[in-house]
N, C-alpha and C. Protein backbone atom coordinates (compact mmCIF):
# COMPACT_ATOMS: atom_id res chain seq x y z
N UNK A 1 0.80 -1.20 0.00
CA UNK A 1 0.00 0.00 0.00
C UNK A 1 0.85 1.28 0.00
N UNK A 2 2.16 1.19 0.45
CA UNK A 2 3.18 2.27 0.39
C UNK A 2 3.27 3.32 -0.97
N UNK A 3 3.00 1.97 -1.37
CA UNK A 3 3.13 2.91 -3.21
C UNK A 3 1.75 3.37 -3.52
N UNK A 4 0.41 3.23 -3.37
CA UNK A 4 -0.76 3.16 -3.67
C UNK A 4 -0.85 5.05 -3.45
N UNK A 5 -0.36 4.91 -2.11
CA UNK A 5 -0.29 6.41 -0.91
C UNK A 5 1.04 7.32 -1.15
N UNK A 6 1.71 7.05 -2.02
CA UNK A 6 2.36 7.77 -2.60
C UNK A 6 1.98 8.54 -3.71
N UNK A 7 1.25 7.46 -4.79
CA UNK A 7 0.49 8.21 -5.84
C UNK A 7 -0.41 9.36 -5.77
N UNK A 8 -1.64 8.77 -4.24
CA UNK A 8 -1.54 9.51 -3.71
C UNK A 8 -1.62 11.12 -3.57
N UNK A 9 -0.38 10.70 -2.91
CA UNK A 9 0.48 12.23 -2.43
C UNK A 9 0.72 12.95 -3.69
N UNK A 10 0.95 12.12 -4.70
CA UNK A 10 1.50 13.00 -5.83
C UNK A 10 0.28 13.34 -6.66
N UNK A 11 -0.86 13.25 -5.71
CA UNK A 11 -1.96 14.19 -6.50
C UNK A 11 -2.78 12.53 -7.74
N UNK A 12 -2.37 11.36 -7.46
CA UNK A 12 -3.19 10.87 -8.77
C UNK A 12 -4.67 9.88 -7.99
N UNK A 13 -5.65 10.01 -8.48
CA UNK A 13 -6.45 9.05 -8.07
C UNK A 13 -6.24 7.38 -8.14
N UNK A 14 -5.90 6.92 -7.05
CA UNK A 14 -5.15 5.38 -6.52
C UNK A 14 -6.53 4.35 -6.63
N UNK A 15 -7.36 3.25 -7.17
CA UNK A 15 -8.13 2.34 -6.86
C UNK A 15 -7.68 1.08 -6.93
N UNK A 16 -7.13 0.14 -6.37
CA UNK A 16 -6.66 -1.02 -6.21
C UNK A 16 -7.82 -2.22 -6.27
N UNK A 17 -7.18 -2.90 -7.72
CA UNK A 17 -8.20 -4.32 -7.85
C UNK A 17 -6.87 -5.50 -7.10
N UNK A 18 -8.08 -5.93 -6.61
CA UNK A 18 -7.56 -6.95 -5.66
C UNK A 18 -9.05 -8.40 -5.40
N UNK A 19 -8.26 -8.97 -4.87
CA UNK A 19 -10.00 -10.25 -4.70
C UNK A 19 -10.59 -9.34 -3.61
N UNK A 20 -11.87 -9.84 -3.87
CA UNK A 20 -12.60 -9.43 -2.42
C UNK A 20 -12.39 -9.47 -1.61
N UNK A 21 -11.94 -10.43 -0.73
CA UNK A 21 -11.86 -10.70 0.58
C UNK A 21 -10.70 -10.20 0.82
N UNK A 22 -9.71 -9.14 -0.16
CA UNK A 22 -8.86 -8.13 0.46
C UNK A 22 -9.34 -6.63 0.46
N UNK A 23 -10.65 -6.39 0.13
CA UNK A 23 -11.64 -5.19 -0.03
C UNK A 23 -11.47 -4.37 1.67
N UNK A 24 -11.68 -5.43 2.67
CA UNK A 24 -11.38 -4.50 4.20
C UNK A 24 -10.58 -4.29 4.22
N UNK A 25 -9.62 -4.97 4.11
CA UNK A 25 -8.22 -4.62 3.90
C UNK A 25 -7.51 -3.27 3.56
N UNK A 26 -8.02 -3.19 2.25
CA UNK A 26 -7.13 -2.04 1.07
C UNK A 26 -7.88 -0.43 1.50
N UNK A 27 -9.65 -0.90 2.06
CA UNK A 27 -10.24 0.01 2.56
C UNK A 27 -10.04 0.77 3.85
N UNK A 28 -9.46 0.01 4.58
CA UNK A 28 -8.85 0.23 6.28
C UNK A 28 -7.65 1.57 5.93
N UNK A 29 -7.29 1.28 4.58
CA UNK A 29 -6.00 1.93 4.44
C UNK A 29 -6.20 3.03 4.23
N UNK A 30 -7.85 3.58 3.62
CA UNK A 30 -8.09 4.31 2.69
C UNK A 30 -8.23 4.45 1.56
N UNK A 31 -7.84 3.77 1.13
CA UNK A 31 -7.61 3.63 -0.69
C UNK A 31 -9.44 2.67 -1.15
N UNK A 32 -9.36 3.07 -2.37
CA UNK A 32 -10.70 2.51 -2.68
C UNK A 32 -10.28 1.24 -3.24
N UNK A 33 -11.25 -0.27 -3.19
CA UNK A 33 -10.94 -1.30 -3.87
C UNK A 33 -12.06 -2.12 -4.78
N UNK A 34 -11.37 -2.49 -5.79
CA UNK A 34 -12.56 -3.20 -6.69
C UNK A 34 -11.97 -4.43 -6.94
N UNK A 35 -13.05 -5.20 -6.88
CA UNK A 35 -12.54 -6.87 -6.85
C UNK A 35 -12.37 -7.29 -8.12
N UNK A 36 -11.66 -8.17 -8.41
CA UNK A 36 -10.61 -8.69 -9.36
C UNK A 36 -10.28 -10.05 -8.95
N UNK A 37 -10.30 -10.80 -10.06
CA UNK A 37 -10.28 -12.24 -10.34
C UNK A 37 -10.68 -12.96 -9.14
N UNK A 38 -9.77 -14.20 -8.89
CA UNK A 38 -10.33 -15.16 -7.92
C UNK A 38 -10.28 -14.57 -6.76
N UNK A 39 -11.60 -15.04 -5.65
CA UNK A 39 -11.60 -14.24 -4.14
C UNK A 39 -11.14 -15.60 -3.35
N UNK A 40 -10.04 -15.40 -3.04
CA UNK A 40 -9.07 -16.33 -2.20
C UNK A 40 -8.08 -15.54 -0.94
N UNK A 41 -7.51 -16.42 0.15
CA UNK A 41 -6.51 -15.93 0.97
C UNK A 41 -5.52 -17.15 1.12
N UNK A 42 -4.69 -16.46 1.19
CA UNK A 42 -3.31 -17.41 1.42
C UNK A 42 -3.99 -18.51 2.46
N UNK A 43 -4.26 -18.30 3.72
CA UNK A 43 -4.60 -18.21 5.13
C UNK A 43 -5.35 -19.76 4.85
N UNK A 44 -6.32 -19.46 3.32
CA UNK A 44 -7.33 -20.64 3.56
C UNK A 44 -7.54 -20.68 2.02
N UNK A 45 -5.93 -21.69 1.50
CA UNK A 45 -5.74 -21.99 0.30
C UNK A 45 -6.26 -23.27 -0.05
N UNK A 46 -6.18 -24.31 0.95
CA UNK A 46 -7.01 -25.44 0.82
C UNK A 46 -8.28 -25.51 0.94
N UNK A 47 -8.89 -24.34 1.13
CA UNK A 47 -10.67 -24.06 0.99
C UNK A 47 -10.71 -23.38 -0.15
N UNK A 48 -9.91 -22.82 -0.89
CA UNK A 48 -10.09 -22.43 -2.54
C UNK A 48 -9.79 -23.07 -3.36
N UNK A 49 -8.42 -23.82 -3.08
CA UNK A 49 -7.74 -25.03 -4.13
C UNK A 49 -7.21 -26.20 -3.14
N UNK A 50 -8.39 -27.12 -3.47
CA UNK A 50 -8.39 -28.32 -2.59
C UNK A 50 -6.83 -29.41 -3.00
N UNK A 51 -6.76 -29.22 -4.61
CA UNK A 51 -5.53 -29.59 -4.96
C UNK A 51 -3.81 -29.00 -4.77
N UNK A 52 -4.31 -28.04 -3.60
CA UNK A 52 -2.72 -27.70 -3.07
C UNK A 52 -2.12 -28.70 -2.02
N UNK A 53 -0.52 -28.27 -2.51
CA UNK A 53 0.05 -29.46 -1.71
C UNK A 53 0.33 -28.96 -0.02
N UNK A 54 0.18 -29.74 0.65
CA UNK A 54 0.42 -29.37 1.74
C UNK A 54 1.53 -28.21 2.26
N UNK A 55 1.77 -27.59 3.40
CA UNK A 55 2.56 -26.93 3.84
C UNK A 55 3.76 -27.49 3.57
N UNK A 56 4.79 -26.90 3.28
CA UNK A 56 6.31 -27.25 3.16
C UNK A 56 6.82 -27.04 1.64
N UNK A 57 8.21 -27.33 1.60
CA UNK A 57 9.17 -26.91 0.26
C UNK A 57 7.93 -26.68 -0.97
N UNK A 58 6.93 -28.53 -0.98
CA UNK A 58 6.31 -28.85 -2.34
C UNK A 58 5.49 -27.56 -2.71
N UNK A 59 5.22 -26.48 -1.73
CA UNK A 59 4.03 -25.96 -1.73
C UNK A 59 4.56 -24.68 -2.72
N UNK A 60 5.55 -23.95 -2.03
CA UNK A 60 6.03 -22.82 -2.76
C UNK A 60 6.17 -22.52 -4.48
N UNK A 61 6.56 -23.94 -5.39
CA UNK A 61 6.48 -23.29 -6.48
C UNK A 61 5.39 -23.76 -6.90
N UNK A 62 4.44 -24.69 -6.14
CA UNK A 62 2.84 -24.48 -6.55
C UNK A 62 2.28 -23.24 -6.86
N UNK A 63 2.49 -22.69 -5.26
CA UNK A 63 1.51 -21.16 -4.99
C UNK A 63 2.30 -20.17 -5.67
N UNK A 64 3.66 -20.30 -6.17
CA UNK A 64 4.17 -18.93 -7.22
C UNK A 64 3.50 -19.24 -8.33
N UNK A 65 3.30 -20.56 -9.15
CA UNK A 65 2.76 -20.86 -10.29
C UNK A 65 1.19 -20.37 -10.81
N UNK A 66 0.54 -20.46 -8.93
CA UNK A 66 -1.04 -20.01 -8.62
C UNK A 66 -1.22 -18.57 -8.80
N UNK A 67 -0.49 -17.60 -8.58
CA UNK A 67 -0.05 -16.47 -8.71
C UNK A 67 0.19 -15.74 -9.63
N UNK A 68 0.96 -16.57 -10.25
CA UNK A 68 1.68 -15.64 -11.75
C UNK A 68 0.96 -16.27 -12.80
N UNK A 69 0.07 -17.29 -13.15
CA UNK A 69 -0.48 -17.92 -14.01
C UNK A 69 -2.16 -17.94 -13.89
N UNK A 70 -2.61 -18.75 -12.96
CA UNK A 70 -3.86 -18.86 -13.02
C UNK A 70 -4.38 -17.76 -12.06
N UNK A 71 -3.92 -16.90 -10.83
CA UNK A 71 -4.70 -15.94 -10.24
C UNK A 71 -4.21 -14.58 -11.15
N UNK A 72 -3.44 -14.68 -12.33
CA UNK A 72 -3.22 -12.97 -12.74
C UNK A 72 -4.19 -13.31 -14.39
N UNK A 73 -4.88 -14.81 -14.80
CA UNK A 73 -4.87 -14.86 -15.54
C UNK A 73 -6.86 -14.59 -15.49
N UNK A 74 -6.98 -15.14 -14.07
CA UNK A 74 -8.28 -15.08 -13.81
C UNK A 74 -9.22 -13.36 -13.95
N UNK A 75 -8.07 -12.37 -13.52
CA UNK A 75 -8.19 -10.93 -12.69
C UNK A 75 -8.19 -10.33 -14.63
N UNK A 76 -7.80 -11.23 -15.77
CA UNK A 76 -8.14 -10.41 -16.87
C UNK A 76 -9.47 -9.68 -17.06
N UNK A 77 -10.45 -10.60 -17.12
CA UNK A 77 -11.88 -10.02 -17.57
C UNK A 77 -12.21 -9.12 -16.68
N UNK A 78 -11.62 -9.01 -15.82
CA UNK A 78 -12.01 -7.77 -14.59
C UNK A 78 -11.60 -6.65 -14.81
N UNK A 79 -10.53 -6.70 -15.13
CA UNK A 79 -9.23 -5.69 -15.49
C UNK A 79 -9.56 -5.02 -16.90
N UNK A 80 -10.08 -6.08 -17.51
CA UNK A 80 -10.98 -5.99 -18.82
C UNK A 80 -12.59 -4.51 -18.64
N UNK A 81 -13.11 -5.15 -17.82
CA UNK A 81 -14.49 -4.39 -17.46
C UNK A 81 -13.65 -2.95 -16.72
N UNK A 82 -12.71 -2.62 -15.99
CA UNK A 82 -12.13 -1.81 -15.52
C UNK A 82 -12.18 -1.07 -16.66
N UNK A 83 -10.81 -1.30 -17.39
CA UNK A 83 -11.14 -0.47 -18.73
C UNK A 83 -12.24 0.23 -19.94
N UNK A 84 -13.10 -0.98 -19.66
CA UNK A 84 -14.29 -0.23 -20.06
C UNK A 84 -15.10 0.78 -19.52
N UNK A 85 -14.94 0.37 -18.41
CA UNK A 85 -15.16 1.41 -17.28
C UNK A 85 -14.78 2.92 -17.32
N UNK A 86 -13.25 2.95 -17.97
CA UNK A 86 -12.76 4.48 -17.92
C UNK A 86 -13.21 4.66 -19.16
N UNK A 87 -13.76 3.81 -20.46
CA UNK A 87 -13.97 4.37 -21.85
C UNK A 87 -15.60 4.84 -21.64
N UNK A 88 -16.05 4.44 -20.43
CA UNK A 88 -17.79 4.87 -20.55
C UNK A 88 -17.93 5.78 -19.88
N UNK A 89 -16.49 6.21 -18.57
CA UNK A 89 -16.88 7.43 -18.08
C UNK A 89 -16.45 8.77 -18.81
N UNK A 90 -15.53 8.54 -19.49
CA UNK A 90 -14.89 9.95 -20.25
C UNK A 90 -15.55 10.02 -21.68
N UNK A 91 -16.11 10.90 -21.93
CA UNK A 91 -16.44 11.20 -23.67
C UNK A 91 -14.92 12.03 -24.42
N UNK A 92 -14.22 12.13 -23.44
CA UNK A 92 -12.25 12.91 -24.36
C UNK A 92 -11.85 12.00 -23.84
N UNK A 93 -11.30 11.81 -25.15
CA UNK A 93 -10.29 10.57 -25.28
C UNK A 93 -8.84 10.91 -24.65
N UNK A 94 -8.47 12.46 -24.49
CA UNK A 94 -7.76 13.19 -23.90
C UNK A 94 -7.71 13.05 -22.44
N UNK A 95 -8.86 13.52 -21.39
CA UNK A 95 -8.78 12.86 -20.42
C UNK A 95 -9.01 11.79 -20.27
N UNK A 96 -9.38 10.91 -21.06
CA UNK A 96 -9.46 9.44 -20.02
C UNK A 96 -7.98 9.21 -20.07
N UNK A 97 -7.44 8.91 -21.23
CA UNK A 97 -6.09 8.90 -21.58
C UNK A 97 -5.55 9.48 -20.12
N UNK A 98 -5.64 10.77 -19.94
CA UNK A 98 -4.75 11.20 -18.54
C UNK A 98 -5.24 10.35 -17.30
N UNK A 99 -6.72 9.87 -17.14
CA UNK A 99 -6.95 9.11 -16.05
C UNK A 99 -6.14 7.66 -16.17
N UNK A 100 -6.41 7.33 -17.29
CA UNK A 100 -5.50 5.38 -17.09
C UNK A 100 -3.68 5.90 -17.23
N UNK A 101 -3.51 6.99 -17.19
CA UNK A 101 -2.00 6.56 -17.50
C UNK A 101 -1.36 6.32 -16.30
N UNK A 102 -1.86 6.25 -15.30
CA UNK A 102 -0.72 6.10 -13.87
C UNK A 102 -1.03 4.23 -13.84
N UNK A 103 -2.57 3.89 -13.99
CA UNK A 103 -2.31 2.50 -14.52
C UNK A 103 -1.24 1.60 -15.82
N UNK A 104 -1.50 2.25 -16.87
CA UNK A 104 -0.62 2.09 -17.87
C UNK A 104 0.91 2.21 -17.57
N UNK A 105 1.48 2.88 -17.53
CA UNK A 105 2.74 3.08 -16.56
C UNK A 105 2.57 2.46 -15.71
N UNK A 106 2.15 1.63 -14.78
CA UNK A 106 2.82 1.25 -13.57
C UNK A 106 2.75 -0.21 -14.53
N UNK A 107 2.24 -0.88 -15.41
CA UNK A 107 1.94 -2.38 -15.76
C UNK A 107 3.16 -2.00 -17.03
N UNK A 108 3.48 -1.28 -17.60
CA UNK A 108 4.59 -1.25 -18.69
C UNK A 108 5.56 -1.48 -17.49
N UNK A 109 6.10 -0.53 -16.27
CA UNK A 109 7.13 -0.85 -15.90
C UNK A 109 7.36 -2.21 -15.44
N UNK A 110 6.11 -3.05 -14.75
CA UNK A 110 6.25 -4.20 -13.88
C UNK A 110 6.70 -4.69 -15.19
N UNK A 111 5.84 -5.13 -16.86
CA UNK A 111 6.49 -6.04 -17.48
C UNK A 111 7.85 -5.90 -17.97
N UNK A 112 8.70 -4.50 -17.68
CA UNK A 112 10.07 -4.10 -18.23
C UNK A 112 10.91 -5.21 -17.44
N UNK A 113 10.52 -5.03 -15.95
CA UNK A 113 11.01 -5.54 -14.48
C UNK A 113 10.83 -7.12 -14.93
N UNK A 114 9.89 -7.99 -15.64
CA UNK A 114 10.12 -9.05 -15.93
C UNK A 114 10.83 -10.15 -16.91
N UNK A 115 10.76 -8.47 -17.68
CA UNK A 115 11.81 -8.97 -19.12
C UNK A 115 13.31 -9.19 -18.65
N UNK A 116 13.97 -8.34 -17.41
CA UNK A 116 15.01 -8.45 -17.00
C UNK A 116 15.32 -9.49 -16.30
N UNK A 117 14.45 -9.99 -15.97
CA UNK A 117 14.54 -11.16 -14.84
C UNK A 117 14.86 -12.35 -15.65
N UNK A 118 15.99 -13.20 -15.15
CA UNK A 118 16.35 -14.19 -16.01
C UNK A 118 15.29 -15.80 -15.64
């Protein structure tokens, strides 16, 4: 949330998609939240995906795989309706453009940050 409240500060409107059941969460903070893909918690991964492996080593590149594949792949059509979202509230293509660009920029840099990663 450090970064959310920085934006912030620097004057941009911050809304964080996240699953639901991190909605109190992101809200406690202040920041507004809209739910996005699967509504799961670490806490109670075997009540969302009965096929996880138990606690220990096996589990970790399960739940990175759960993460970077099927929970970022789920949060598309959401992320999807988001965007439509800013094309139905703006009639200038000028400002909406200025509203998604702190989104746009922050998802160009994360995928720069992954291209580097070996």
């Amino acid at each position: 949330m450090p970064f959310a409240h920085a934006l912030e500060a620097a004057g941009h409107e911050v809304t964080v998609a996240c699953a639901d059941c991190f909605r109190p969460d992101v809200e406690a903070t202040g920041l507004v939240a809209l739910p996005a893909g699967i509504d799961w918690r670490n806490d109670l991964m075997t009540q969302s995906f009965p096929d996880a492996p138990p606690p220990g080593p096996a589990r970790m590149p399960w739940n990175n795989a759960l993460w970077r594949y099927t929970t970022a792949r789920a949060m598309v059509p959401d992320l999807l309706a988001i965007a439509e979202g800013f094309r139905l509230l703006y009639d200038d293509d000028h400002v909406q453009l200025a509203a998604e660009s702190v989104v746009y920029d922050a998802l160009y840099r994360y995928c720069q940050g992954q291209e580097e990663r070996p």
